[in-house]
Structure formats: structure tokens, C-alpha cells
Protein backbone atom coordinates (compact mmCIF):
# COMPACT_ATOMS: atom_id res chain seq x y z
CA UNK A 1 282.81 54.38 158.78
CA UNK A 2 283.97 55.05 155.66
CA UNK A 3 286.45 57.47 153.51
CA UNK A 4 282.54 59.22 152.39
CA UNK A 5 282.01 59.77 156.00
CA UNK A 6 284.88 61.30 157.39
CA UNK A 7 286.05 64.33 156.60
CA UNK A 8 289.89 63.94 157.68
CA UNK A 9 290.33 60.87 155.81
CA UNK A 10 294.09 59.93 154.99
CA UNK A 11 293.01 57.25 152.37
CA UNK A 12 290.25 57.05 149.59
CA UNK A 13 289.72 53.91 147.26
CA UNK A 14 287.17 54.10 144.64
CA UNK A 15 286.77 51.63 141.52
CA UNK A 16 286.95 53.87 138.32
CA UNK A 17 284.81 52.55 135.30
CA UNK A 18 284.84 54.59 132.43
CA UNK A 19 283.11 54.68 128.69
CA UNK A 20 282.38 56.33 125.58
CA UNK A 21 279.57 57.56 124.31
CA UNK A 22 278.21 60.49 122.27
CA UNK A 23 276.70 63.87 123.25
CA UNK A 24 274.04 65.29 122.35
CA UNK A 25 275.68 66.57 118.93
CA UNK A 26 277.21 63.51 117.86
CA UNK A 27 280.77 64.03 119.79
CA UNK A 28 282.46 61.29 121.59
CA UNK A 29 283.05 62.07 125.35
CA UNK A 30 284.26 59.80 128.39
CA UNK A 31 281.50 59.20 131.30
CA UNK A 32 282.55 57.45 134.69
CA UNK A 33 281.39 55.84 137.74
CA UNK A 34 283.21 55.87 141.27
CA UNK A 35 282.46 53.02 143.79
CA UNK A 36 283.32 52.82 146.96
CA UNK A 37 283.98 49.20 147.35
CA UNK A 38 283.03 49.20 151.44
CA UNK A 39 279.87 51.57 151.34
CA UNK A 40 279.19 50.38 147.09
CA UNK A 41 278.44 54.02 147.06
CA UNK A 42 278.62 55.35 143.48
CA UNK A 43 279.06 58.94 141.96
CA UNK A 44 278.52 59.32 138.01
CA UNK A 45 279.98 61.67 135.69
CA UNK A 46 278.47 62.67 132.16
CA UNK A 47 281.92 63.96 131.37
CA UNK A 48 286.11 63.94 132.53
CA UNK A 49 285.66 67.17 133.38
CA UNK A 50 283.15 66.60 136.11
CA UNK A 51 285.01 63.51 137.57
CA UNK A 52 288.63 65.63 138.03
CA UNK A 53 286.30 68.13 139.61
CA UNK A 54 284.75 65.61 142.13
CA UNK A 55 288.40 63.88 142.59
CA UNK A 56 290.19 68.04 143.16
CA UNK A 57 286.82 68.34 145.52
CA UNK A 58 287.68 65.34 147.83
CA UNK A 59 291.38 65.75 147.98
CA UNK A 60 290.95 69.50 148.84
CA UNK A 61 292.91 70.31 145.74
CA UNK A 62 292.87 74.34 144.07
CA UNK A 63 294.41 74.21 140.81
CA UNK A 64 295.47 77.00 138.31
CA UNK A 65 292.80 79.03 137.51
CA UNK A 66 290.05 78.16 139.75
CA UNK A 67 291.35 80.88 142.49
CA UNK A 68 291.26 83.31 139.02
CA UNK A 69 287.78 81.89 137.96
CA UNK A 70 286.45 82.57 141.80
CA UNK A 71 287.97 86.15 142.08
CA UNK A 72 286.26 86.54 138.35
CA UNK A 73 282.59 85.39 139.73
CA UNK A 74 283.33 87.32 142.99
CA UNK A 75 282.96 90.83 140.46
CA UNK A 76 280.06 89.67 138.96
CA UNK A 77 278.00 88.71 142.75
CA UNK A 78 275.56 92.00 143.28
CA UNK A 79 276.97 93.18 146.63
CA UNK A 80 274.77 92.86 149.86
């Protein structure tokens, strides 16, 4: 079993690799790749931005703003 797998994991190892490239209007931005050297599973990110979110996702971390940013969307959700 591995970190992927369980859910109550105390310990997470991933090998970071991380580049520059250009977007679609000519603007540099850093992509990455996560491995997780047991399973070789892989996760790719087009931007940082995505990879902190996968990385706050695993480690169960909230922070600033996204309990602001849910309330926000919560207002906007037709009501059932």
C-alpha cells in the first residue's frame, strides 16, 4: 500500500520536476510532475497554482480565502 492509497497517511514522498514553458499568449509559467517513487504514479500540473492546490488537497490543508471563496459560491448555488 501506498501514501495514494490510504487515506490516514502520516508520510507522503513525491519527486517534484518542474519547467518552463509558455502559455498560450506567449507568458512564461512553471508546469510540474509528482511521482510517487513506490507506485511511479504521476500527477501533472499545467501551472503552480494547480500543484499547491493538489499538495493543500492531500495534506487536508484550508488556507485564507478558500473558506471566503466557498461561502462566496455557496450564494451563487440555486437552492434545492
Amino acid at each position: 500500500m501506498n501514501s495514494h492509497d490510504d487515506p490516514d497517511s502520516r508520510y507522503l514522498s513525491y519527486m517534484l520536476r518542474m519547467w518552463r514553458t509558455r502559455d498560450g499568449n506567449g507568458q512564461p509559467v512553471w508546469c510540474a510532475s509528482l511521482e510517487e517513487p513506490g507506485s511511479h504514479h504521476t500527477e501533472s500540473f499545467g501551472d503552480a497554482d494547480a500543484l499547491f492546490a493538489f499538495l493543500q488537497s492531500r495534506l487536508g490543508i484550508e488556507m485564507p480565502g478558500d473558506h471566503a471563496k466557498q461561502k462566496q459560491q455557496a450564494q451563487w448555488e440555486p437552492q434545492g
